[in-house]
C-alpha atoms as a PDB file:
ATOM      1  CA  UNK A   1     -18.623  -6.400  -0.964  1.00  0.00           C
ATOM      2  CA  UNK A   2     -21.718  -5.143   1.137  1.00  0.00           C
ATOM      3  CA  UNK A   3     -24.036  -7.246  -1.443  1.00  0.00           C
ATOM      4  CA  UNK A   4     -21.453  -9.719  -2.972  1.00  0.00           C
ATOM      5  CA  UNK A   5     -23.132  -8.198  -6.343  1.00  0.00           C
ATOM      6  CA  UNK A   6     -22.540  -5.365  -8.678  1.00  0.00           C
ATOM      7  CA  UNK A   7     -26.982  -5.529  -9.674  1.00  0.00           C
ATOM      8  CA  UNK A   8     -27.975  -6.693  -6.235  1.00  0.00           C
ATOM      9  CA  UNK A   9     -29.106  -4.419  -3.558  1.00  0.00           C
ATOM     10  CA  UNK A  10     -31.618  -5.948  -0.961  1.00  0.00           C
ATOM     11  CA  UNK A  11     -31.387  -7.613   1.719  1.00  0.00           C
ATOM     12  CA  UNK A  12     -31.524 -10.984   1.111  1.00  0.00           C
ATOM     13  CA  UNK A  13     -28.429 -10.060  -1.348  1.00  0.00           C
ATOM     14  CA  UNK A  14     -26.292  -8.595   1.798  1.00  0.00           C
ATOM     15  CA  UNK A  15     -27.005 -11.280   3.674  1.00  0.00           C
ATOM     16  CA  UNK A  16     -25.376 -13.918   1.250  1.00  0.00           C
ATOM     17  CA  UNK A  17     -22.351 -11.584   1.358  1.00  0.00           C
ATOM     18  CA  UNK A  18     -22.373 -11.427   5.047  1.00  0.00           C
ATOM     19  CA  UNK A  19     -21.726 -15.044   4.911  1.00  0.00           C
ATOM     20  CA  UNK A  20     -19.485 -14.931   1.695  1.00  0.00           C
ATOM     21  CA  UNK A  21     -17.311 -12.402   2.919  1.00  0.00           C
ATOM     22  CA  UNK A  22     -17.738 -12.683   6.790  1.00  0.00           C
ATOM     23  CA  UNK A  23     -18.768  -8.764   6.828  1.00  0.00           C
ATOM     24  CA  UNK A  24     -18.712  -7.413  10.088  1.00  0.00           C
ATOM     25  CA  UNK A  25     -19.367  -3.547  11.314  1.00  0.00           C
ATOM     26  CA  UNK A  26     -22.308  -1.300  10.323  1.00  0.00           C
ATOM     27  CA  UNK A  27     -22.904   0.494   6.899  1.00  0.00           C
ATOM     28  CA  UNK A  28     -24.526   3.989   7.365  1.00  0.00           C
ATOM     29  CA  UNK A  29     -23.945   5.945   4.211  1.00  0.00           C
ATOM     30  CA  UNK A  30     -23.250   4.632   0.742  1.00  0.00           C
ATOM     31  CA  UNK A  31     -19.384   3.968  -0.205  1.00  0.00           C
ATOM     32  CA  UNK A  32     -17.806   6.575  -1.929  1.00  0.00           C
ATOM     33  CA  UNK A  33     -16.035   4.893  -4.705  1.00  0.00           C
ATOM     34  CA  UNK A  34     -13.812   6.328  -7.274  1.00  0.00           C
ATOM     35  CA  UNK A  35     -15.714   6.833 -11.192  1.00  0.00           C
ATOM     36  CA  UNK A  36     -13.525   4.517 -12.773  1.00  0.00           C
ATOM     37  CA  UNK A  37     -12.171   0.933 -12.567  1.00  0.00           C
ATOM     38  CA  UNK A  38      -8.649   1.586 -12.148  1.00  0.00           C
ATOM     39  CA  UNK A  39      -7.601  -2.308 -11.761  1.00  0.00           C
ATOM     40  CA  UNK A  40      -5.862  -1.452  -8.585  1.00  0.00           C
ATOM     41  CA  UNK A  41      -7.944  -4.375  -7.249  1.00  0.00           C
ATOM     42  CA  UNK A  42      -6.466  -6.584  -9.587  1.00  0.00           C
ATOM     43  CA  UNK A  43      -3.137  -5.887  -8.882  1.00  0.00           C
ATOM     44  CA  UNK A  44      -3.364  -6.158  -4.956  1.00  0.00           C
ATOM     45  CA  UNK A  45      -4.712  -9.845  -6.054  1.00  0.00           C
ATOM     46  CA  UNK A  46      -1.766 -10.496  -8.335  1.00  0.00           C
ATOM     47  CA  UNK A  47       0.505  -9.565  -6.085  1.00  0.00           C
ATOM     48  CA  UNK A  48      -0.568 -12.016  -3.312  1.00  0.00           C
ATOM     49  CA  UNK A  49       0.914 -10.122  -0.522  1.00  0.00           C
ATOM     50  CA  UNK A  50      -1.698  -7.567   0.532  1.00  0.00           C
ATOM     51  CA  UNK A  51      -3.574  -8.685   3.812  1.00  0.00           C
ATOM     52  CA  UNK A  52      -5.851  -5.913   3.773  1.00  0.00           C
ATOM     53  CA  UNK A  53      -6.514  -2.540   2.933  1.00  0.00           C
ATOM     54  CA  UNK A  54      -8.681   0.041   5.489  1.00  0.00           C
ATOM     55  CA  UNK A  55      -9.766   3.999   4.356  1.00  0.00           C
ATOM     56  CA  UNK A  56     -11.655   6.512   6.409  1.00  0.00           C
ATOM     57  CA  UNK A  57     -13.256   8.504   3.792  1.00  0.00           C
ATOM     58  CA  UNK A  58     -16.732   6.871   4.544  1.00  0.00           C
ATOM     59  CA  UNK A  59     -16.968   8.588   7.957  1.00  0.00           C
ATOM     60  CA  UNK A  60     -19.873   6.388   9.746  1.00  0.00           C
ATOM     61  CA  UNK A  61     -19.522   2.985   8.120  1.00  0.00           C
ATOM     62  CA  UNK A  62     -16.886   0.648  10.388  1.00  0.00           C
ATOM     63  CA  UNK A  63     -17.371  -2.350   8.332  1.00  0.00           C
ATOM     64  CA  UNK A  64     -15.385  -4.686   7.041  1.00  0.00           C
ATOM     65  CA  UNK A  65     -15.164  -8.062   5.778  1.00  0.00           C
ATOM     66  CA  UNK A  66     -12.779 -10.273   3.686  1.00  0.00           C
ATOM     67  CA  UNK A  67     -13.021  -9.887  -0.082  1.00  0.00           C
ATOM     68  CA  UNK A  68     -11.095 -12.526  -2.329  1.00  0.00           C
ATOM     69  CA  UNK A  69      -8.497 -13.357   0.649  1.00  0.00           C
ATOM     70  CA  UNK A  70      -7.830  -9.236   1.422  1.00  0.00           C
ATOM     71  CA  UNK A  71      -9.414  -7.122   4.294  1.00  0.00           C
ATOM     72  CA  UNK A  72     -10.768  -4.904   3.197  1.00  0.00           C
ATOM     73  CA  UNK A  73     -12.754  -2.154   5.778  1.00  0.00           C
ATOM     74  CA  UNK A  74     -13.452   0.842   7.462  1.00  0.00           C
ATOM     75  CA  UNK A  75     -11.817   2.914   9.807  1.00  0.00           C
ATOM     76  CA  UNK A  76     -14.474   4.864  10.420  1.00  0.00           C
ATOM     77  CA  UNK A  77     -14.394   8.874  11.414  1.00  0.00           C
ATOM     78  CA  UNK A  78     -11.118   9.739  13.489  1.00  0.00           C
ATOM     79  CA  UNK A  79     -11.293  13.329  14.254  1.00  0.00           C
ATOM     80  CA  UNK A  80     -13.146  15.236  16.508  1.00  0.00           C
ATOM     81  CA  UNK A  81     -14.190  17.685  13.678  1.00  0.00           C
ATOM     82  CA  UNK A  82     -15.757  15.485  11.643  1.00  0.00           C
ATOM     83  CA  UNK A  83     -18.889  14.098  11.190  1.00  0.00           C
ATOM     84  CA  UNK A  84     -19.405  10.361  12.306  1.00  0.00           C
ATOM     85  CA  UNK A  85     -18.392   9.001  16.166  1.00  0.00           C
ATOM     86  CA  UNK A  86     -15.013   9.744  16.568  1.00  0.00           C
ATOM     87  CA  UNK A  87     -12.921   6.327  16.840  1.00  0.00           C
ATOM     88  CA  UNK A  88     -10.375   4.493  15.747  1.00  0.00           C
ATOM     89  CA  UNK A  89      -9.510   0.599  14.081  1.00  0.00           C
ATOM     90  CA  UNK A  90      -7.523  -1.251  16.095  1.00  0.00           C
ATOM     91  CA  UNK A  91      -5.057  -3.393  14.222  1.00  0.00           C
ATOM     92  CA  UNK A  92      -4.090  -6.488  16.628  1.00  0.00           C
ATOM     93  CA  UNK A  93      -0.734  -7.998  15.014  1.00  0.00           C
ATOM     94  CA  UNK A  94       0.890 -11.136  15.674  1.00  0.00           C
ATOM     95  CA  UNK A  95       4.485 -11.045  13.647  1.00  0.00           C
ATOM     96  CA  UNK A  96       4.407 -15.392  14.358  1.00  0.00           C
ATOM     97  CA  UNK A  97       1.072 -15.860  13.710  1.00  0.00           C
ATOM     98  CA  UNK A  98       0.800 -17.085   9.892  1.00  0.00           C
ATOM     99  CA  UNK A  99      -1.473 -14.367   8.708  1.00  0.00           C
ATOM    100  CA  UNK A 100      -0.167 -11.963  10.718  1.00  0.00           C
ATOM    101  CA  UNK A 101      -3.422  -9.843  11.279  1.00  0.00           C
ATOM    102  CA  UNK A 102      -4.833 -11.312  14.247  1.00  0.00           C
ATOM    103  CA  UNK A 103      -8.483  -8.810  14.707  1.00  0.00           C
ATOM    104  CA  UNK A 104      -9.069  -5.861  14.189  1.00  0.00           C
ATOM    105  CA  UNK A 105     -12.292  -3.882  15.753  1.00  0.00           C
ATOM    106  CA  UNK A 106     -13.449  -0.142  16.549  1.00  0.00           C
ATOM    107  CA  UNK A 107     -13.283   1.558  19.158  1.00  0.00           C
ATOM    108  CA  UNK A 108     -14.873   5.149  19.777  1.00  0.00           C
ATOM    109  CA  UNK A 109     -14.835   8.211  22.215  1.00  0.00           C
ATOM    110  CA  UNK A 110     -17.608   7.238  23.463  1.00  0.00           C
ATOM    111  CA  UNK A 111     -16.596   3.569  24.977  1.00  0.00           C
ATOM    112  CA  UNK A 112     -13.746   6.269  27.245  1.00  0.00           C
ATOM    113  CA  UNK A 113     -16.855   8.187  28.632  1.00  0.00           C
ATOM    114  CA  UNK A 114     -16.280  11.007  26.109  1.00  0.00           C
ATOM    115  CA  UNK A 115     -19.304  13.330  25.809  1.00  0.00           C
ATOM    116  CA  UNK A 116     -19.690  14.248  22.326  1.00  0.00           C
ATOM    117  CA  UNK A 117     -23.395  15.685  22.356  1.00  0.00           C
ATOM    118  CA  UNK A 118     -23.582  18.936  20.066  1.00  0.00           C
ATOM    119  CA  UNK A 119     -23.930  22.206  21.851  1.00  0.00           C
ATOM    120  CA  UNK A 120     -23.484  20.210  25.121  1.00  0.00           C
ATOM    121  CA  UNK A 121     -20.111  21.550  25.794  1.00  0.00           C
ATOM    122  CA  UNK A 122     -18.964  24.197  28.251  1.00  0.00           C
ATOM    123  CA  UNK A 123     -18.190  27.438  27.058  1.00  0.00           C
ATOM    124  CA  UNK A 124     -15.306  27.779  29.379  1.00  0.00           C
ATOM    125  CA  UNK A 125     -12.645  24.877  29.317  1.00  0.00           C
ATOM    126  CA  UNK A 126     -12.379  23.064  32.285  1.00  0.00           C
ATOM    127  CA  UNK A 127      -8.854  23.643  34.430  1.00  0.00           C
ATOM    128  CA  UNK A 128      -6.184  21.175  34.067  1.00  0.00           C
ATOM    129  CA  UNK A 129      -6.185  18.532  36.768  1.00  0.00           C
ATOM    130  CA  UNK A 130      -3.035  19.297  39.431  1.00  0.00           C
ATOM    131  CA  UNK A 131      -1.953  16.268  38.924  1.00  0.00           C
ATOM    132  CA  UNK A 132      -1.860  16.808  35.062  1.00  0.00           C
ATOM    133  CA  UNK A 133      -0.442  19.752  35.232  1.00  0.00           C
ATOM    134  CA  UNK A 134       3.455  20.106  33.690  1.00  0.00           C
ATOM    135  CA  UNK A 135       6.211  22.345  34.849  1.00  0.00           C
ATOM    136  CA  UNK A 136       7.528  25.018  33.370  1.00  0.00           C
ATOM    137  CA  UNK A 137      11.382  24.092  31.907  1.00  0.00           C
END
């Protein structure tokens, strides 16, 4: 989808896809695909129902774009232990709207004022705010 072409790799190709398949998010490692055509695709477009599908295995790519009338995207990296900005998709739904998937975007530690800079951490944790704190039951 990043190119709109299986031979295609340069620039001028992902831009034609950007406006083919309305691509949107950043690509920072190459996709990880499976070694085989399993026709999964195929299916999803026989079935008609499928609005889109997301993974998370590509860590720092939070693209995504529609392919052929599915969603198909990023999540991007959603653990703290992994490499990649920590984030999440955001799935906004709309059960009257026709399509039902109204937007979806990222949104990352950083954008709370999270400080994720390696070896930037304290070495003692900091104490639990009093007004954080929970009772003992």
């Amino acid at each position: 989808m990043w190119y709109a072409s299986v031979d295609g790799r340069s620039e001028d190709d992902h831009a034609r896809a950007v406006g083919k398949h309305q691509i949107v998010g950043e690509r920072n490692e190459e996709e990880c695909p499976g070694p085989i055509n399993s026709g999964m695709f195929s299916a999803i477009l026989t079935r008609g129902d499928f609005k889109g599908i997301f993974c998370g295995h590509d860590h720092v790519n939070t693209y995504h774009g529609n392919y052929y009338g599915v969603l198909l995207g990023y999540a991007g990296s959603t653990g703290f232990g992994a490499y990649g900005l920590p984030g999440a998709r955001v799935f906004q739904l709309d059960e009257h709207a026709e399509n039902v998937l109204v937007d979806t975007f990222m949104v990352f530690a950083k954008d709370y004022g999270i400080d994720l800079t390696a070896n930037d951490q304290s070495s003692e944790p900091a104490p639990i705010p009093a007004n954080k704190k929970q009772e003992k039951i």
